[in-house]
N, C-alpha and C. Protein backbone atom coordinates (compact mmCIF):
# COMPACT_ATOMS: atom_id res chain seq x y z
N UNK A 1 22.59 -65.96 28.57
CA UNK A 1 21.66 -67.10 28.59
C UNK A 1 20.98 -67.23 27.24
N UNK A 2 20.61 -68.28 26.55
CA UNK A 2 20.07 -68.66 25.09
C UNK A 2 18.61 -68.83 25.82
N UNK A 3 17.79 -67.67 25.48
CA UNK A 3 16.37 -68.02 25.81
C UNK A 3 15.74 -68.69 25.04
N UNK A 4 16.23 -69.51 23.91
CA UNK A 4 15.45 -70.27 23.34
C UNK A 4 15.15 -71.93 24.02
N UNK A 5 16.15 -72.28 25.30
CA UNK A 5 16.48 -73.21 25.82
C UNK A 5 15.59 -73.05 27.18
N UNK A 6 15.20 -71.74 27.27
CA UNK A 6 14.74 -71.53 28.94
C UNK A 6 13.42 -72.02 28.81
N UNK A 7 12.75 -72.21 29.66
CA UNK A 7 11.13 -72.42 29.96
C UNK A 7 10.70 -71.22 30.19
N UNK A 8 8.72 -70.87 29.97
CA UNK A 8 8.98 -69.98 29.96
C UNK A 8 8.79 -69.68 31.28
N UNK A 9 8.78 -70.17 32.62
CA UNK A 9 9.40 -69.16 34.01
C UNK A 9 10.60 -69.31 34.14
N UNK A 10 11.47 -69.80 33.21
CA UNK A 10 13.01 -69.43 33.76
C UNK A 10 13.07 -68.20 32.87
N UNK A 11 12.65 -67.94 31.63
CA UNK A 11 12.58 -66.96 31.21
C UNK A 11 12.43 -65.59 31.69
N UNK A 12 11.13 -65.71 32.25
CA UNK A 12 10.40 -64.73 33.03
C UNK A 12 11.24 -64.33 34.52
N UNK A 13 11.54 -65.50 34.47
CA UNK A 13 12.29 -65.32 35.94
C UNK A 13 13.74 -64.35 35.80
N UNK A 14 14.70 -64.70 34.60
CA UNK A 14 15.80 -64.15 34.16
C UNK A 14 15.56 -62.45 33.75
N UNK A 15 14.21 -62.20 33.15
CA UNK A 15 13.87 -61.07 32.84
C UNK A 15 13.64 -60.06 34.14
N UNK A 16 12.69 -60.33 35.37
CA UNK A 16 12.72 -59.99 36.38
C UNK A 16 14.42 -59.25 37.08
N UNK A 17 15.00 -60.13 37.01
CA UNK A 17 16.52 -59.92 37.38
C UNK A 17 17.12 -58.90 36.63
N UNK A 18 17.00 -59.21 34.87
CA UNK A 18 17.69 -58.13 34.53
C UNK A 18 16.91 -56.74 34.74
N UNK A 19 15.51 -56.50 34.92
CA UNK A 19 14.94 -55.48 35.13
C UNK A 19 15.54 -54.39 36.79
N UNK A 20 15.41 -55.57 37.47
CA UNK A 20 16.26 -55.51 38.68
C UNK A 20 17.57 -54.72 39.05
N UNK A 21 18.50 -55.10 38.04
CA UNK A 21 19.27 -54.92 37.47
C UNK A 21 19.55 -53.21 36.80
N UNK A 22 18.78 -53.38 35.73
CA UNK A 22 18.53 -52.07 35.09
C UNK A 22 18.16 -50.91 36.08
N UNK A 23 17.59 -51.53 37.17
CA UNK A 23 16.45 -50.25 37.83
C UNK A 23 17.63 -49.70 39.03
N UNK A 24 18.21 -50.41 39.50
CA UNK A 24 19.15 -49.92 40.54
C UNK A 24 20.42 -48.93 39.58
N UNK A 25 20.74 -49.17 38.34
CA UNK A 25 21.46 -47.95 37.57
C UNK A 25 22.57 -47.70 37.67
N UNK A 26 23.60 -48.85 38.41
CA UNK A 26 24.83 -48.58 38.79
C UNK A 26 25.48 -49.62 37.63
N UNK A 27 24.68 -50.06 36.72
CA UNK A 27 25.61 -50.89 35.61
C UNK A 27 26.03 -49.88 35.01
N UNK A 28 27.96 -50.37 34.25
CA UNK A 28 28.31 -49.67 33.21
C UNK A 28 27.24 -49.71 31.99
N UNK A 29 27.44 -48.39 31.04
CA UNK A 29 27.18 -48.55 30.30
C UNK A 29 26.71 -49.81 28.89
N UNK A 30 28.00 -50.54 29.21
CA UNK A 30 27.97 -51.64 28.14
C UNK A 30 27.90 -52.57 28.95
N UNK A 31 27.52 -52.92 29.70
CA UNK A 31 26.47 -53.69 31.04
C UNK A 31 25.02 -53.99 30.47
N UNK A 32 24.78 -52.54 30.92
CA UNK A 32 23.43 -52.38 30.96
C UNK A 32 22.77 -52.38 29.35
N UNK A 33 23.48 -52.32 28.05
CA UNK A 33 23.03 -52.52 26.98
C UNK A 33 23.08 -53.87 26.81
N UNK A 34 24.07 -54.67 27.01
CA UNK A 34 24.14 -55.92 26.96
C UNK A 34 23.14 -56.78 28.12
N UNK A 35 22.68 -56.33 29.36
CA UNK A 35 21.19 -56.77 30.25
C UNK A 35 20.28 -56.10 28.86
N UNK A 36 19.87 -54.95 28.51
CA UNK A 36 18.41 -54.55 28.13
C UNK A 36 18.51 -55.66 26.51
N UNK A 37 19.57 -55.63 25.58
CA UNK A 37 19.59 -56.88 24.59
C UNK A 37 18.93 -58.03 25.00
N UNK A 38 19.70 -58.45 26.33
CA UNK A 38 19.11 -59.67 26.27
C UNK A 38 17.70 -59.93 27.09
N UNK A 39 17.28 -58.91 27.71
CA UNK A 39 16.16 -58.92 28.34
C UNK A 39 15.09 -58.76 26.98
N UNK A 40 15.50 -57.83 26.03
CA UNK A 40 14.50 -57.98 24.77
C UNK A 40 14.50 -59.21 24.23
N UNK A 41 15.14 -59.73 23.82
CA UNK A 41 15.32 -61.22 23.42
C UNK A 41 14.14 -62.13 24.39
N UNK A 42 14.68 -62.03 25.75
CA UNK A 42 13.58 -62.78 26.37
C UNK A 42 12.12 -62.20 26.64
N UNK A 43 12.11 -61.54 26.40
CA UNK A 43 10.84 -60.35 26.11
C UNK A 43 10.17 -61.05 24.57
N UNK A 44 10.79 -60.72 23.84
CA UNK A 44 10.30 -61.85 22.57
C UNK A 44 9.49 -62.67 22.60
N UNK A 45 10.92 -64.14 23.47
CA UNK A 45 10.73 -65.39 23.49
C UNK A 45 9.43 -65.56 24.25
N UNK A 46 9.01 -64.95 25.41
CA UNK A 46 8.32 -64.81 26.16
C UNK A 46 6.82 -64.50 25.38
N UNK A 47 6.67 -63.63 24.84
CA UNK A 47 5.84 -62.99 23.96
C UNK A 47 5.15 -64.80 22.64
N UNK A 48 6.24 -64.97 22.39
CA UNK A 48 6.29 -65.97 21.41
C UNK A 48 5.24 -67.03 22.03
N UNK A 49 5.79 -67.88 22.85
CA UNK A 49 5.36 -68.31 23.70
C UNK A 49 4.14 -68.42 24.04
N UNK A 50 3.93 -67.09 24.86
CA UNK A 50 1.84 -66.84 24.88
C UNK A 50 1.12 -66.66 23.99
N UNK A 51 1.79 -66.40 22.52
CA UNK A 51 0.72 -66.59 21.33
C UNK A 51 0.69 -68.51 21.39
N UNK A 52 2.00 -69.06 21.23
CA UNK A 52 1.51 -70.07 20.46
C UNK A 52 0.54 -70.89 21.58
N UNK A 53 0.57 -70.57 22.98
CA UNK A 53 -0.26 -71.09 23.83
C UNK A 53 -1.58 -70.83 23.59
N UNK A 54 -1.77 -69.30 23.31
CA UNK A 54 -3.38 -68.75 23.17
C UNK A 54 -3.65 -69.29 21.26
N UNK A 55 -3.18 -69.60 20.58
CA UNK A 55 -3.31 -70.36 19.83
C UNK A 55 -4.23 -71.86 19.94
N UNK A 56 -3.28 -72.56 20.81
CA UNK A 56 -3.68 -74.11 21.50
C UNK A 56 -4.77 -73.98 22.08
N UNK A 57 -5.13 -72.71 23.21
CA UNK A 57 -6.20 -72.81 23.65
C UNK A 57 -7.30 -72.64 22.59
N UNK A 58 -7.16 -71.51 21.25
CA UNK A 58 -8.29 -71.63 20.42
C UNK A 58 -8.33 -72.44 19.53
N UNK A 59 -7.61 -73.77 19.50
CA UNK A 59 -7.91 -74.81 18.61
C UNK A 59 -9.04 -75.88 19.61
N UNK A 60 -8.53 -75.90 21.41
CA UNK A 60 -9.30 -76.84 21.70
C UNK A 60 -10.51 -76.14 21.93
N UNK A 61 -10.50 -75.08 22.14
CA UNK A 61 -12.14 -74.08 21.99
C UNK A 61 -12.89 -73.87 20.71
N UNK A 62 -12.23 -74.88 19.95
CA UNK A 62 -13.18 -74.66 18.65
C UNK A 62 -14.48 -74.84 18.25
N UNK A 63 -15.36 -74.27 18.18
CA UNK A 63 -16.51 -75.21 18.02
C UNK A 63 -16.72 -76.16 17.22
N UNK A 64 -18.31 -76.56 16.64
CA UNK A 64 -18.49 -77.47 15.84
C UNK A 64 -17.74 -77.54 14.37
N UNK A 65 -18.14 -75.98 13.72
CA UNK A 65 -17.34 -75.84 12.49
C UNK A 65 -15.91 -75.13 12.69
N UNK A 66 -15.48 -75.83 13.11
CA UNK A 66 -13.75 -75.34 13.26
C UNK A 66 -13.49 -73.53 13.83
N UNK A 67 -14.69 -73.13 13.89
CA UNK A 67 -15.01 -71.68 14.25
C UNK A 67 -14.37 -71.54 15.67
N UNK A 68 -13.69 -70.54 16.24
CA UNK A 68 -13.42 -70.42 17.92
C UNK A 68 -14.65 -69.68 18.10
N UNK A 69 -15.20 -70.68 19.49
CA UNK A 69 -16.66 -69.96 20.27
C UNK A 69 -15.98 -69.31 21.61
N UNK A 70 -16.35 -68.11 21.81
CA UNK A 70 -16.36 -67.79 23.03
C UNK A 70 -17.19 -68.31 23.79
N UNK A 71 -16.25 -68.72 25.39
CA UNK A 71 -16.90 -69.60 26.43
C UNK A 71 -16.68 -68.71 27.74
N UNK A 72 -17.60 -68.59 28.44
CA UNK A 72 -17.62 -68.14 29.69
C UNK A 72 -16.08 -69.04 30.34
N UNK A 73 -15.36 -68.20 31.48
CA UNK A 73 -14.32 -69.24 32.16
C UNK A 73 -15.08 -69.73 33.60
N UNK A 74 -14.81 -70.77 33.47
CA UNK A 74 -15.86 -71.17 34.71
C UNK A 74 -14.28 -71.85 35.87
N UNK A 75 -14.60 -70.81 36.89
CA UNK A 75 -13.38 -71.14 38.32
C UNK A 75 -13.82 -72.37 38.86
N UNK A 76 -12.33 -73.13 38.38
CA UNK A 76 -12.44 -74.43 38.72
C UNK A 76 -11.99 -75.66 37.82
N UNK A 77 -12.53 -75.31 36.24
CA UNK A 77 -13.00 -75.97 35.33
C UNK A 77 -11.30 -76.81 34.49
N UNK A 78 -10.58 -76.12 35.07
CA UNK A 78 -9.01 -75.93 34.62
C UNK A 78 -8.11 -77.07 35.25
């Protein structure tokens, strides 16, 4: 799978599986290197992802002078 194409819960979702995968232990060898490759890959992409999100969130949390303010999370507000 090209995780650069996945969303990221198909991502997450594909990673789950190969973990799945890995944990039961009956893959060949060159199986199971070729699942943990590409589970790192989506491990990455995944990774990638929640920065550039927690990014977005501290541009619209910026305060007055372009500074990020910490804000209480208020349940609900979302």
């Amino acid at each position: 799978m090209a995780e650069e194409k996945l969303t990221f819960e198909q991502a997450m979702a594909r990673l789950d599986e190969i973990v799945k995968l890995l944990e039961r232990g009956d893959a060949p060898l060159e199986q199971a290197l070729a699942l943990f490759e590409e589970g790192t890959g989506l491990m990455r992409a995944c990774s990638a992802q929640l920065d550039q999100a927690e990014q977005k969130v501290r541009l619209l949390l910026a305060g007055p002078e372009g500074q990020p303010e910490e804000r209480p999370f208020e349940e609900g507000s979302v």
